[in-house]
PDB file of N, CA and C in Angstrom:
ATOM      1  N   UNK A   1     150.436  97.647 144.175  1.00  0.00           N
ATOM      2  CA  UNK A   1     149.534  98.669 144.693  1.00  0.00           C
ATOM      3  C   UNK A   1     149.127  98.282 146.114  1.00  0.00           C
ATOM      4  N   UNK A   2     149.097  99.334 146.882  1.00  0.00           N
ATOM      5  CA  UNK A   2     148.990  99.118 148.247  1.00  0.00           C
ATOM      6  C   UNK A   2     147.348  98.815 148.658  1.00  0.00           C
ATOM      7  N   UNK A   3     147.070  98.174 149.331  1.00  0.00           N
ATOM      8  CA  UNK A   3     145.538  98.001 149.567  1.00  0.00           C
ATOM      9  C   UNK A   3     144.838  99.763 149.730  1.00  0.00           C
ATOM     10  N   UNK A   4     145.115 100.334 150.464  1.00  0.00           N
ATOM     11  CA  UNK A   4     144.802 101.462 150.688  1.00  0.00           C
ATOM     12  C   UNK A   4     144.271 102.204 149.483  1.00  0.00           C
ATOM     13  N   UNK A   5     145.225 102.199 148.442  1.00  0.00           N
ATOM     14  CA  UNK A   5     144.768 102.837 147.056  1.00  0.00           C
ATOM     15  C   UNK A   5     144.087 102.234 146.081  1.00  0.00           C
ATOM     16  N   UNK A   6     143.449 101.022 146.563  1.00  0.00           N
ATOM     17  CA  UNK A   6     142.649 100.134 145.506  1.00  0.00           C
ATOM     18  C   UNK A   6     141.060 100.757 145.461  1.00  0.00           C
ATOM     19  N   UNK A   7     140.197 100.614 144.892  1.00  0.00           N
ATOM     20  CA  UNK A   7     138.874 100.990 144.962  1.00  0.00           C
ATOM     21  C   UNK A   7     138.009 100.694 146.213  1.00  0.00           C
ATOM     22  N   UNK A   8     137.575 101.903 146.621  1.00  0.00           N
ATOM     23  CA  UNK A   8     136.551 102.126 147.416  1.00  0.00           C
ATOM     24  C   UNK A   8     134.672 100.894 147.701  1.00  0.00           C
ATOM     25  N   UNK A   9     134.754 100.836 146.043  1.00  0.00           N
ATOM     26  CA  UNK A   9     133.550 100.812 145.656  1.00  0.00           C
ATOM     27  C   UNK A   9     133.626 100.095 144.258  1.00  0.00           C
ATOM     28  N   UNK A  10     134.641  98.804 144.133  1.00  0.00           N
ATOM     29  CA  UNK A  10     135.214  98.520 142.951  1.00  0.00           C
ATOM     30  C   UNK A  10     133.736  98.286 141.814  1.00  0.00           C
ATOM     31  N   UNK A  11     133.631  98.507 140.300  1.00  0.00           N
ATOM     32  CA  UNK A  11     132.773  98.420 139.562  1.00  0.00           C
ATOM     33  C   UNK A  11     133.233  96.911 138.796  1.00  0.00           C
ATOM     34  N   UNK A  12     132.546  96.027 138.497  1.00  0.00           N
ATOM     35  CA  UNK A  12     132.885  94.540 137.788  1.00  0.00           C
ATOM     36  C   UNK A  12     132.468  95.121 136.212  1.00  0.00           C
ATOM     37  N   UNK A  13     133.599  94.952 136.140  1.00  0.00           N
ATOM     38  CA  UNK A  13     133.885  95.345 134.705  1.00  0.00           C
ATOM     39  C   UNK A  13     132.674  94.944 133.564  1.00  0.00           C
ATOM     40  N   UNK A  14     133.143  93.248 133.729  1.00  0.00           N
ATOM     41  CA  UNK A  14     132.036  92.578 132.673  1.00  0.00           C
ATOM     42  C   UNK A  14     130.461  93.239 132.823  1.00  0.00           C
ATOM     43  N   UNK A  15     129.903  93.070 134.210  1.00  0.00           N
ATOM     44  CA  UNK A  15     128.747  93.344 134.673  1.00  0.00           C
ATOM     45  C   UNK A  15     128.041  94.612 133.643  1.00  0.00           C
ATOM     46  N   UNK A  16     128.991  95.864 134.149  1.00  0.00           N
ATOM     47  CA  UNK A  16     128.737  97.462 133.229  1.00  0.00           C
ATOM     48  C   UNK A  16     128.926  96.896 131.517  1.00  0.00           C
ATOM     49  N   UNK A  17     129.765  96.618 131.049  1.00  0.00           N
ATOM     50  CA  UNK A  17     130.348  96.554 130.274  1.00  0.00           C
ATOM     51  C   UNK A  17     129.822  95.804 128.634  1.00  0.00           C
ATOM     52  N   UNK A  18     129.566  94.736 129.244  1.00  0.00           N
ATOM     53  CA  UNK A  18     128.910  93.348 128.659  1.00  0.00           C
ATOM     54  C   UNK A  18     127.781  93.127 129.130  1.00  0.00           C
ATOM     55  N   UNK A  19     127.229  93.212 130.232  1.00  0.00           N
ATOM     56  CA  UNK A  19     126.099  93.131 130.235  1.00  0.00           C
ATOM     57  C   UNK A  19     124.974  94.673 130.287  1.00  0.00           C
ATOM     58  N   UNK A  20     125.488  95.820 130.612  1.00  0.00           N
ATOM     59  CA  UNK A  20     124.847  96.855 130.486  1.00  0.00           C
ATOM     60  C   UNK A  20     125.108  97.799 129.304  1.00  0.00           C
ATOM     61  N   UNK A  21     125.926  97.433 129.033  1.00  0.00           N
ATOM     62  CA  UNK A  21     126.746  98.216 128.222  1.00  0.00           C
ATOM     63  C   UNK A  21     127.378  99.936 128.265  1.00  0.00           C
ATOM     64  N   UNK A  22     127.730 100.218 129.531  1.00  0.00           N
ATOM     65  CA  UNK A  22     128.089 101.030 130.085  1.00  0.00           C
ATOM     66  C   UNK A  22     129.615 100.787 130.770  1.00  0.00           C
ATOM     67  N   UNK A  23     130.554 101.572 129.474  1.00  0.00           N
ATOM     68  CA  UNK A  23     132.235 100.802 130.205  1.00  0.00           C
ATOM     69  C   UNK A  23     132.301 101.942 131.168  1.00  0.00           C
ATOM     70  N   UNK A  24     132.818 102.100 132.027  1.00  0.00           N
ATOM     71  CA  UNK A  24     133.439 103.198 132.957  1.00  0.00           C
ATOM     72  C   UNK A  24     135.216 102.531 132.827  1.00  0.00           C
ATOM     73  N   UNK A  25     135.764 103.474 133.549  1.00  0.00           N
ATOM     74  CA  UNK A  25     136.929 103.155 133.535  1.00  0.00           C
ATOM     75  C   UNK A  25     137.067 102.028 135.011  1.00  0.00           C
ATOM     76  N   UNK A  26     137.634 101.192 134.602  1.00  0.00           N
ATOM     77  CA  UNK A  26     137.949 100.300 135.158  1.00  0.00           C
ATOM     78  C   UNK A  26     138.429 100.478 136.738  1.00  0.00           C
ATOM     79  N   UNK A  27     137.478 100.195 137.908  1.00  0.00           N
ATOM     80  CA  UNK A  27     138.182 100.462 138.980  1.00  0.00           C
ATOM     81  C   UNK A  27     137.683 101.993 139.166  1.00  0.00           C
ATOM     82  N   UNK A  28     136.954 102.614 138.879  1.00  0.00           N
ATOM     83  CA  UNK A  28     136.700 103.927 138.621  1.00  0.00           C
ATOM     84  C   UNK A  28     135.796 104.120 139.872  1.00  0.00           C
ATOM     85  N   UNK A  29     136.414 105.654 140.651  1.00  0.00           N
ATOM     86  CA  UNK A  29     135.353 106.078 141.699  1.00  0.00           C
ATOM     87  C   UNK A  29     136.938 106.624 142.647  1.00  0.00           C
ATOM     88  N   UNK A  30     136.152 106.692 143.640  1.00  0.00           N
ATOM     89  CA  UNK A  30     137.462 106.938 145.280  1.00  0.00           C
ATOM     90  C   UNK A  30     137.689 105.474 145.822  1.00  0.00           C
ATOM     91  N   UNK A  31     139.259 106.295 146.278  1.00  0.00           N
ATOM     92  CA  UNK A  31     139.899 104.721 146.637  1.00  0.00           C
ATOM     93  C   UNK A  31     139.500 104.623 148.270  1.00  0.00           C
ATOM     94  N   UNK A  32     140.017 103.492 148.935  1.00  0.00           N
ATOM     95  CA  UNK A  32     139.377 103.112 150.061  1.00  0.00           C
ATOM     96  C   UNK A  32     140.123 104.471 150.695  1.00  0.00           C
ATOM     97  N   UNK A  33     141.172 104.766 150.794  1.00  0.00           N
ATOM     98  CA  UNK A  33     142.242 106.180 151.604  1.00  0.00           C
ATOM     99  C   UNK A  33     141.400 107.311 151.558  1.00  0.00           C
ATOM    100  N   UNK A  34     140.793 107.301 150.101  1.00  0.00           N
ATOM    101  CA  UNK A  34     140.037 108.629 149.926  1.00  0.00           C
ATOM    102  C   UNK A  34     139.038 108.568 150.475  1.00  0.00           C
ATOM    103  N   UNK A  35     137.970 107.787 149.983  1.00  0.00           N
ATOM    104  CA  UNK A  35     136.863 107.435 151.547  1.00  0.00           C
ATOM    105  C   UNK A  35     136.892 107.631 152.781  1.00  0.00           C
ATOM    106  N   UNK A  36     137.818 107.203 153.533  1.00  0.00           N
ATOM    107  CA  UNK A  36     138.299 106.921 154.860  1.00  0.00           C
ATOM    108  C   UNK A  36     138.558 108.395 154.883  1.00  0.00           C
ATOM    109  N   UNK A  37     139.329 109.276 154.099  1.00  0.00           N
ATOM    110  CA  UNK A  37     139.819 110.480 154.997  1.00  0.00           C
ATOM    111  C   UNK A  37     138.335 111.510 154.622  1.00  0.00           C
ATOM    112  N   UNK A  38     137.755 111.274 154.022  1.00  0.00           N
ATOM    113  CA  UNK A  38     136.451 112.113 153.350  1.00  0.00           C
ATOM    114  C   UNK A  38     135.112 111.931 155.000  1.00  0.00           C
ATOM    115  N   UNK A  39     135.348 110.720 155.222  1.00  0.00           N
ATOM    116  CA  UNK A  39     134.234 110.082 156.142  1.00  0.00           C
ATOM    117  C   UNK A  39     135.071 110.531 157.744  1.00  0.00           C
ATOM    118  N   UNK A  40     136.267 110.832 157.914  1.00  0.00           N
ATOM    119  CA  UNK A  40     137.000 110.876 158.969  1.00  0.00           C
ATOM    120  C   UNK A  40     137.503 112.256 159.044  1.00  0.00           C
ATOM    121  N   UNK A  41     137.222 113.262 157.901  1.00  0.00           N
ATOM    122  CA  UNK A  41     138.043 114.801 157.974  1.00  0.00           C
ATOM    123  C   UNK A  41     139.044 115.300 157.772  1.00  0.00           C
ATOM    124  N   UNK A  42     139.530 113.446 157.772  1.00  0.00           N
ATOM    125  CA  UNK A  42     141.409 113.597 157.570  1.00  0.00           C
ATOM    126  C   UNK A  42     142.160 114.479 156.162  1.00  0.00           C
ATOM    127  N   UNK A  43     142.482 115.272 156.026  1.00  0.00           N
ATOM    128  CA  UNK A  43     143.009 115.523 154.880  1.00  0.00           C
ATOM    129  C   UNK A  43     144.363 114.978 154.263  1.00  0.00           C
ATOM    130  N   UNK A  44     144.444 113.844 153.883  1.00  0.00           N
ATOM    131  CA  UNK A  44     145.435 113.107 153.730  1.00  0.00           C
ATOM    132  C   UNK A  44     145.313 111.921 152.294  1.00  0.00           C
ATOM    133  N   UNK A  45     145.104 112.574 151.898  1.00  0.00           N
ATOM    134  CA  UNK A  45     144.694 112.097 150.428  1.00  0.00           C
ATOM    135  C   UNK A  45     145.339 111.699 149.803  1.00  0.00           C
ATOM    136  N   UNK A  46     145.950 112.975 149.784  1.00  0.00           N
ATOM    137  CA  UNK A  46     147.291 112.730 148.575  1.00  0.00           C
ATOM    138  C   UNK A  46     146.702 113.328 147.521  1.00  0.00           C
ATOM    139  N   UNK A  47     146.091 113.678 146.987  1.00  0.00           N
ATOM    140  CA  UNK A  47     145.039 115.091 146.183  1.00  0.00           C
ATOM    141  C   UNK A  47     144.980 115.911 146.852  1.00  0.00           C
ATOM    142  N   UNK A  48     145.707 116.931 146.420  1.00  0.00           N
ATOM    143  CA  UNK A  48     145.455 118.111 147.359  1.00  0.00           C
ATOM    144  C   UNK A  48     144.380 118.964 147.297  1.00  0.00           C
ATOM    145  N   UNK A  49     143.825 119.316 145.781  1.00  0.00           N
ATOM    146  CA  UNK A  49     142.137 119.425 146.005  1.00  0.00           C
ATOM    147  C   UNK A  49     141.140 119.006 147.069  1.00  0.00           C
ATOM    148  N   UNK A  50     141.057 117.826 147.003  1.00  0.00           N
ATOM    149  CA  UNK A  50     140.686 116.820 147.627  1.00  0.00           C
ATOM    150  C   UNK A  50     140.817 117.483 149.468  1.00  0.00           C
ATOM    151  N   UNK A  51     141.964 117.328 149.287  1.00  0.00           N
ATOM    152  CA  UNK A  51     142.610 117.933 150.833  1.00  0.00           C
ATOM    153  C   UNK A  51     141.617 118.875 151.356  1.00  0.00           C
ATOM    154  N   UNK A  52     142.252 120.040 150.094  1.00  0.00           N
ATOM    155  CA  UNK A  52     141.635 121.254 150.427  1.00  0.00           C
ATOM    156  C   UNK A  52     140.223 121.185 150.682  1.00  0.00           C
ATOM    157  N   UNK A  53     139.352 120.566 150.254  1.00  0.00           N
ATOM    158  CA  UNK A  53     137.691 120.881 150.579  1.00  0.00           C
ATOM    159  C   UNK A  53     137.198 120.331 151.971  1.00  0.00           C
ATOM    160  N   UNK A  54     137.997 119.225 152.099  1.00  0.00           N
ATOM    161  CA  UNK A  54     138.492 118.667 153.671  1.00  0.00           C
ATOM    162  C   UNK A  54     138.365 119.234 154.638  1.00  0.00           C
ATOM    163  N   UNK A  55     139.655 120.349 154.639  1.00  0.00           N
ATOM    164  CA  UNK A  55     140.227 121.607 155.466  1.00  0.00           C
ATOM    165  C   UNK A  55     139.159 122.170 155.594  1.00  0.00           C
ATOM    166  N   UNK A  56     138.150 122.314 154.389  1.00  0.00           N
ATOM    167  CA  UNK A  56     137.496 124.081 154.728  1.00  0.00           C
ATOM    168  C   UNK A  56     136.372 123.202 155.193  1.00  0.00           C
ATOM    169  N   UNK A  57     136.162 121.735 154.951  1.00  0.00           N
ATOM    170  CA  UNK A  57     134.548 121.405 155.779  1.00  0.00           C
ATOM    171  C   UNK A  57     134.950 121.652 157.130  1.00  0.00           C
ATOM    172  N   UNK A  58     136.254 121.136 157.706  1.00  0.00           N
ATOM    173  CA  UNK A  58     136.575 121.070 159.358  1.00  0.00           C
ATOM    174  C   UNK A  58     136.477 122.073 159.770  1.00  0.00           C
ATOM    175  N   UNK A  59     136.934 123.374 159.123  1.00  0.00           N
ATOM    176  CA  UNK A  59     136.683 125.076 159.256  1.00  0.00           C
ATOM    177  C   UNK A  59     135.073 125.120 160.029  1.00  0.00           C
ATOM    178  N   UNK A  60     134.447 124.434 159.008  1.00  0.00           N
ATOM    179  CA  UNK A  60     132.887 124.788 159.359  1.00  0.00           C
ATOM    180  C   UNK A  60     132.607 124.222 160.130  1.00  0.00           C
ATOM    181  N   UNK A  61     133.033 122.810 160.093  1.00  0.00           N
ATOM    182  CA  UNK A  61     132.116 121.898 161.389  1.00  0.00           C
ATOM    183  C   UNK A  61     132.491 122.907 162.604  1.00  0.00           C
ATOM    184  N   UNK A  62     133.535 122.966 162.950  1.00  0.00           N
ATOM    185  CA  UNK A  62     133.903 123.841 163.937  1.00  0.00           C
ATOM    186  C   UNK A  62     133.696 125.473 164.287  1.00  0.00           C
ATOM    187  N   UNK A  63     133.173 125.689 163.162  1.00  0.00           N
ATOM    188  CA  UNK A  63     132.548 126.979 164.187  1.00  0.00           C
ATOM    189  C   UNK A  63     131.292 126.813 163.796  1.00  0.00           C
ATOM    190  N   UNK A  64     130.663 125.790 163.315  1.00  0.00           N
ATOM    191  CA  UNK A  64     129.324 125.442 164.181  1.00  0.00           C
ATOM    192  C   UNK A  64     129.574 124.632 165.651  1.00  0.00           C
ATOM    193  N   UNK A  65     130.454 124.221 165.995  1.00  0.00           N
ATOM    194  CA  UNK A  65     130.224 123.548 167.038  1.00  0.00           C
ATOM    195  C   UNK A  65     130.632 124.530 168.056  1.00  0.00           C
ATOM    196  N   UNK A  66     131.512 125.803 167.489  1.00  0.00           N
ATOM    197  CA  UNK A  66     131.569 126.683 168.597  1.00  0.00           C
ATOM    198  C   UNK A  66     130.430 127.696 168.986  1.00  0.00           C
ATOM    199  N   UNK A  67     129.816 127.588 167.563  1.00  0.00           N
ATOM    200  CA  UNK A  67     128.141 128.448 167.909  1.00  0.00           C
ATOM    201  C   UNK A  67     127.522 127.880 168.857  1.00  0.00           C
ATOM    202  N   UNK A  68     127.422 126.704 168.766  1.00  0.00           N
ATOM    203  CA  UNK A  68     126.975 125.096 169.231  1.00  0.00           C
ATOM    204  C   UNK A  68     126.918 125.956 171.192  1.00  0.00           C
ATOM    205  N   UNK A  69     128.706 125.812 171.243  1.00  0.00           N
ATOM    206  CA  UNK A  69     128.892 125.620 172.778  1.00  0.00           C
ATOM    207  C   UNK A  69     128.484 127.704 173.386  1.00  0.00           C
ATOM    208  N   UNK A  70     128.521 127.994 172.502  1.00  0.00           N
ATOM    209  CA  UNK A  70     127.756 129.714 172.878  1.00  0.00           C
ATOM    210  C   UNK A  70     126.798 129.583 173.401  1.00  0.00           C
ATOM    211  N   UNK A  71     125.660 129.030 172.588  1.00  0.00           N
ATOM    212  CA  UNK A  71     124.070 128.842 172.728  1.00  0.00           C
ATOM    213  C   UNK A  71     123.850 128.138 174.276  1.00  0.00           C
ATOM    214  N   UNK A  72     124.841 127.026 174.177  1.00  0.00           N
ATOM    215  CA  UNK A  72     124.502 126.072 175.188  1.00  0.00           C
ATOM    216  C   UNK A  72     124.650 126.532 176.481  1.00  0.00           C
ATOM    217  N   UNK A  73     125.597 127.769 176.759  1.00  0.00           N
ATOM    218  CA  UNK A  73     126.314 128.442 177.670  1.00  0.00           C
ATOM    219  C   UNK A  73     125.062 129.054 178.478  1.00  0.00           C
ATOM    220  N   UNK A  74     124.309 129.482 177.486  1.00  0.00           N
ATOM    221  CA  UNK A  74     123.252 130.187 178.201  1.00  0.00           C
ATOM    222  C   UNK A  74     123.106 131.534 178.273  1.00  0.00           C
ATOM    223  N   UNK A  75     124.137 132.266 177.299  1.00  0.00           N
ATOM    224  CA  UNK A  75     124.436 133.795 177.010  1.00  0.00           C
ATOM    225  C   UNK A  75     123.975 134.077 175.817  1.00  0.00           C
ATOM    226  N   UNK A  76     122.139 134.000 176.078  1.00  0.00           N
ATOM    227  CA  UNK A  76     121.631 133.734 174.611  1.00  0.00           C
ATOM    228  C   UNK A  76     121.605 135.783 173.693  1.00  0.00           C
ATOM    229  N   UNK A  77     122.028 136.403 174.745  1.00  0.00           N
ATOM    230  CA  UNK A  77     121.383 137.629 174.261  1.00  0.00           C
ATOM    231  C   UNK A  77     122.494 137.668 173.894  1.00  0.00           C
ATOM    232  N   UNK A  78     124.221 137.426 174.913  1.00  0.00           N
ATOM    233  CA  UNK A  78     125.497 137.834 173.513  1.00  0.00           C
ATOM    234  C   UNK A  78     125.680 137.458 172.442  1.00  0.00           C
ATOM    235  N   UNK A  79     124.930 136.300 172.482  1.00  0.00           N
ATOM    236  CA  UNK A  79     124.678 135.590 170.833  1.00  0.00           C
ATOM    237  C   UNK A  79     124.063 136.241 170.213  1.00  0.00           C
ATOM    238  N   UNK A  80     122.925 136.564 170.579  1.00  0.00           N
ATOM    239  CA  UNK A  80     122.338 137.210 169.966  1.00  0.00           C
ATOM    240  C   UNK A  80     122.904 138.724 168.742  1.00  0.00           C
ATOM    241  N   UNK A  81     123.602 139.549 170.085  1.00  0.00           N
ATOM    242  CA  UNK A  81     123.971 140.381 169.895  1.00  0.00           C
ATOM    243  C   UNK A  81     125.211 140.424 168.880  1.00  0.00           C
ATOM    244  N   UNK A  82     126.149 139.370 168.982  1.00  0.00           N
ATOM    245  CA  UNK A  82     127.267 139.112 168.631  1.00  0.00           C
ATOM    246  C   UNK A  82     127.292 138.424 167.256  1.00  0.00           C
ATOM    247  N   UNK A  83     126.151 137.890 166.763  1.00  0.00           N
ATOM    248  CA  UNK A  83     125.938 136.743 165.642  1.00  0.00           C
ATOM    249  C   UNK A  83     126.426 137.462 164.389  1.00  0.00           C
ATOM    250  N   UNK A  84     125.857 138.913 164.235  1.00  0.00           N
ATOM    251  CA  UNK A  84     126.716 139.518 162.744  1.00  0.00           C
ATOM    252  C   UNK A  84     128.095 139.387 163.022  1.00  0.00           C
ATOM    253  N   UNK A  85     129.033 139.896 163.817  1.00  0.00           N
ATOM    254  CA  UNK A  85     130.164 139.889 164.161  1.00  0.00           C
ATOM    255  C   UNK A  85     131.005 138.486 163.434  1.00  0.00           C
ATOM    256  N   UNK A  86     129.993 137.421 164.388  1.00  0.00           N
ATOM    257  CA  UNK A  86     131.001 136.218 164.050  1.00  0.00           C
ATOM    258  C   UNK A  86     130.366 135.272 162.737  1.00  0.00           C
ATOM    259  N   UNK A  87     129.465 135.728 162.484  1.00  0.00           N
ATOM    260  CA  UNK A  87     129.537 135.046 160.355  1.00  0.00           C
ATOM    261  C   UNK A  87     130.849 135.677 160.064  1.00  0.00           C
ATOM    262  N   UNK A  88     130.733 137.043 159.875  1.00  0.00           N
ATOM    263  CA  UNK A  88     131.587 137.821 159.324  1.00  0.00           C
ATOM    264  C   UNK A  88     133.128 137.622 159.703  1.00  0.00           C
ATOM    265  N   UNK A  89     133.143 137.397 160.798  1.00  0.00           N
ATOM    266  CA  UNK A  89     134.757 136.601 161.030  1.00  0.00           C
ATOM    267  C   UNK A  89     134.856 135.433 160.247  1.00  0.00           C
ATOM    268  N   UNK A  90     133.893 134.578 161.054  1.00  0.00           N
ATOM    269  CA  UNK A  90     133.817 133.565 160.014  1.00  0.00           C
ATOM    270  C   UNK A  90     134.234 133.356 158.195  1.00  0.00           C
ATOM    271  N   UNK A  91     133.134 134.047 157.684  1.00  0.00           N
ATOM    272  CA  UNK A  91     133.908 134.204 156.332  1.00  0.00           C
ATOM    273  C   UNK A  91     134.835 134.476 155.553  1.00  0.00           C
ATOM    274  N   UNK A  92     135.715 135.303 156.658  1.00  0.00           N
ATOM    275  CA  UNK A  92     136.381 136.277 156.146  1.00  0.00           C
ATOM    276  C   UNK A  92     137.628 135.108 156.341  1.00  0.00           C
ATOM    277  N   UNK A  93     137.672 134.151 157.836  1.00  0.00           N
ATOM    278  CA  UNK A  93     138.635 133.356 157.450  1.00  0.00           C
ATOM    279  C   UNK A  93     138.351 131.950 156.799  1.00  0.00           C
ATOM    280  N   UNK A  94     137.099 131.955 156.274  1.00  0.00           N
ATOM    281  CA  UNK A  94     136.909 130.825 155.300  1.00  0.00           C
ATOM    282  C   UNK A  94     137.163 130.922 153.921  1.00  0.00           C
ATOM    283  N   UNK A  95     137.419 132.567 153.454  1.00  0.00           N
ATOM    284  CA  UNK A  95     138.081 132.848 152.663  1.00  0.00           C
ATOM    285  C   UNK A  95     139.283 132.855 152.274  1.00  0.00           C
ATOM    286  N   UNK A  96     140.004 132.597 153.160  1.00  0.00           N
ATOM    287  CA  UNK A  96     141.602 132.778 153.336  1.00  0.00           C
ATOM    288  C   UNK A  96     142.044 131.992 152.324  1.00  0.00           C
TER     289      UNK A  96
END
């Protein structure tokens, strides 16, 4: 097994187990790859679930950050004016 796919957040078996008495599955949680691409945006998992919720957070970060650079522009009234417009784009391709 490649380091990459080993546990994130490894659980000591005995510890849960024998002394709490709570088994989980052994090694149980996200692996360090999955972490790393969860904390980084990367969708590269190798779960494509996983992937997918990835994809659609970067969707969002980014058109908040394009609301972001509207506001900042200083064209507060086309924002204004324009804000139903672009949820509604918005959703419509966060639906896709």
């Amino acid at each position: 097994m490649n380091n990459a796919d080993t546990p994130a957040m490894p659980q000591d078996y005995t510890t849960w187990c024998e002394g709490i008495g709570n088994c989980p599955t052994e090694g149980a949680g996200l692996t360090k790859r999955e972490q790393f691409c969860l904390q980084m945006g990367v969708p590269e998992t190798g779960d494509p679930e996983l992937d997918d919720i990835i994809r659609k957070g970067n969707k969002q970060k980014f058109a908040a950050m394009a609301l972001q650079g509207l506001l900042a522009s200083g064209h507060l009234q086309h924002v204004v004016e324009g804000s139903g417009t672009y949820s509604e784009l918005l959703q419509e391709e966060l639906n896709k």
